[in-house]
Protein backbone atom coordinates (compact mmCIF):
# COMPACT_ATOMS: atom_id res chain seq x y z
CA UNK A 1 98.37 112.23 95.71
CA UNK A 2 97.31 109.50 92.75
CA UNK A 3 99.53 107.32 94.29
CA UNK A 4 98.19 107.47 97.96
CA UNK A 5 94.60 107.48 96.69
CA UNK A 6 95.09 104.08 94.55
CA UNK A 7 97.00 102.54 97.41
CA UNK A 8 93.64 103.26 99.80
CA UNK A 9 91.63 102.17 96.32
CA UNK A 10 93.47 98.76 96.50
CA UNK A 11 93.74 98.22 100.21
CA UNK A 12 89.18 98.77 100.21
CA UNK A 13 89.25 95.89 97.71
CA UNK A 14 91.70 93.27 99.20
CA UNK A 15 89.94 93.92 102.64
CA UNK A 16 86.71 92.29 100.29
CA UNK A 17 88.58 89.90 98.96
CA UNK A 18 89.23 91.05 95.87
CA UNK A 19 93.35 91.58 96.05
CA UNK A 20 94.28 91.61 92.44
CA UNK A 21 95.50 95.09 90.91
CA UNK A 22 92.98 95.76 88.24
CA UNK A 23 94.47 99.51 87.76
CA UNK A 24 95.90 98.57 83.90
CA UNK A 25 94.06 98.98 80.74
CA UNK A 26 92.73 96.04 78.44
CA UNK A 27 96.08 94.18 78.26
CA UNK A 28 96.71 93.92 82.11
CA UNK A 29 93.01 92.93 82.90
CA UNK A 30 93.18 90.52 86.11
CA UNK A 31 91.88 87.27 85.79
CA UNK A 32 89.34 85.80 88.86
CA UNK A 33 88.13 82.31 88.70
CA UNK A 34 83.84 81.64 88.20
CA UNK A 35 84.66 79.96 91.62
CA UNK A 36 85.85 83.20 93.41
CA UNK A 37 83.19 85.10 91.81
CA UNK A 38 80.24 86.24 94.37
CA UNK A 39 77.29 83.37 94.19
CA UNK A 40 75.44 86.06 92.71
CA UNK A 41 77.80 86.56 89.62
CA UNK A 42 77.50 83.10 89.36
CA UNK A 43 74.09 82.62 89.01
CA UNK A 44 74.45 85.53 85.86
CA UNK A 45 76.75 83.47 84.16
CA UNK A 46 74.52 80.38 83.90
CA UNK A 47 71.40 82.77 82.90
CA UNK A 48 73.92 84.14 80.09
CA UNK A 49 74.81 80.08 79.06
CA UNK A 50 71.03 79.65 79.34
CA UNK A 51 69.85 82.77 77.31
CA UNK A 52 67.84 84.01 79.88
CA UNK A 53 65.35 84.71 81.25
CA UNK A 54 67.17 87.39 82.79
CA UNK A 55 65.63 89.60 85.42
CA UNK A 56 66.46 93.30 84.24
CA UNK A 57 65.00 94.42 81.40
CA UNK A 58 68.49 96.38 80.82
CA UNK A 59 70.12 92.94 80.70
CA UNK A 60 72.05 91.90 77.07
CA UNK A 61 72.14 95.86 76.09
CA UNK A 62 75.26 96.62 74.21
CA UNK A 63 77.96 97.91 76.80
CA UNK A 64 80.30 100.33 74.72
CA UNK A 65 83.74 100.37 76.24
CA UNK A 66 83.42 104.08 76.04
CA UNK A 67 86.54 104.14 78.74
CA UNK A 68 88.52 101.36 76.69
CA UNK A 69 89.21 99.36 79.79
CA UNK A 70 88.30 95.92 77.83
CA UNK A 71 89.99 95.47 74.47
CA UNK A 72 88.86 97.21 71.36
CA UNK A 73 86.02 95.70 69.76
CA UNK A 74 83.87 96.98 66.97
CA UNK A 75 80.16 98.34 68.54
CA UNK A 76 77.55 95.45 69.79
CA UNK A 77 80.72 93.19 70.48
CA UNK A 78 80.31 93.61 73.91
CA UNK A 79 76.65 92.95 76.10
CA UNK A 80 76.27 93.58 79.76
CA UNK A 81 74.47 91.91 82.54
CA UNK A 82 73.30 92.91 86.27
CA UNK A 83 74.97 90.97 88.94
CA UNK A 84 72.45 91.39 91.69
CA UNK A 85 73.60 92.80 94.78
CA UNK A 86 71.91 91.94 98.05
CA UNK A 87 70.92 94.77 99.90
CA UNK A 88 69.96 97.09 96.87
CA UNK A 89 67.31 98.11 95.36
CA UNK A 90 68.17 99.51 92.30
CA UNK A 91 70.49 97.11 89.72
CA UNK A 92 73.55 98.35 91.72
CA UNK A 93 76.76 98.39 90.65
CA UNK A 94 78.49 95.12 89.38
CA UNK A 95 78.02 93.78 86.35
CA UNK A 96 78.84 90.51 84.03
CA UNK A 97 80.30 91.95 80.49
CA UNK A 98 80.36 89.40 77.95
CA UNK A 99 81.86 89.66 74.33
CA UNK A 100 80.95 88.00 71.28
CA UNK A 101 84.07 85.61 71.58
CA UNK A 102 82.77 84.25 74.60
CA UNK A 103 85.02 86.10 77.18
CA UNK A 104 83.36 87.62 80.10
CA UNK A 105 84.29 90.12 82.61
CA UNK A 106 83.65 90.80 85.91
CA UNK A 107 83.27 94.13 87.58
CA UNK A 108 81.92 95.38 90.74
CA UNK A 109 82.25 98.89 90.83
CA UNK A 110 80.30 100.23 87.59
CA UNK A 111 83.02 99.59 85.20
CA UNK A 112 85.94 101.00 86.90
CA UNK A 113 87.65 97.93 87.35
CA UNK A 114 87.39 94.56 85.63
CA UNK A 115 88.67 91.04 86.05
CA UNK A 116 88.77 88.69 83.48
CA UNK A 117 86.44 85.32 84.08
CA UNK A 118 88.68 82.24 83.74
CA UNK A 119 86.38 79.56 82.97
């Protein structure tokens, strides 16, 4: 039943383009190029090179990896930031994480899936 339900899981996200298997935990973490990113992931990124302004006030809080899908960091290593999603009008669901180290992930279901941001 797992099997059948992460097989509809995957077949939802390559029908949007996003084909990659991002089932594994920290070490199998798909990577997605800035360029295949939505525009409005994008635009994040260069507000997160900029330091801001950013335009939730929830943006830069300390995401805490409480699942362990990214790799172990001590507390505060990690930040997240709202990828605006047309259409809502809440913060919605995808997100920008970005580590002190300068990696950043990309996810667009709430943290159930990420995909590492080559540069």
């Amino acid at each position: 039943m797992l099997r059948i339900l992460l097989a509809l899981l995957l077949a939802a996200q390559c029908s949007l383009g996003l084909a990659r298997e991002p089932w594994g935990m920290s070490s199998d973490i798909p990577q997605i190029s800035q360029a295949e990113l939505p525009v409005e992931a994008r635009q994040t990124l260069r507000l997160i090179e900029q330091g801001g302004p950013f335009p939730y006030h929830r943006d830069g809080i300390t995401f805490g990896n409480y699942e362990k899908r990214l790799p172990l960091q001590p507390r505060a290593y990690y930040r997240e930031y709202t990828v605006p999603t047309p259409g809502e009008r809440d913060r919605g669901a995808r997100r920008i994480i970005s580590g002190n180290g300068g990696e950043r992930y990309y996810t667009a279901d709430h943290y159930q899936h990420f995909w590492s941001i080559r540069p």
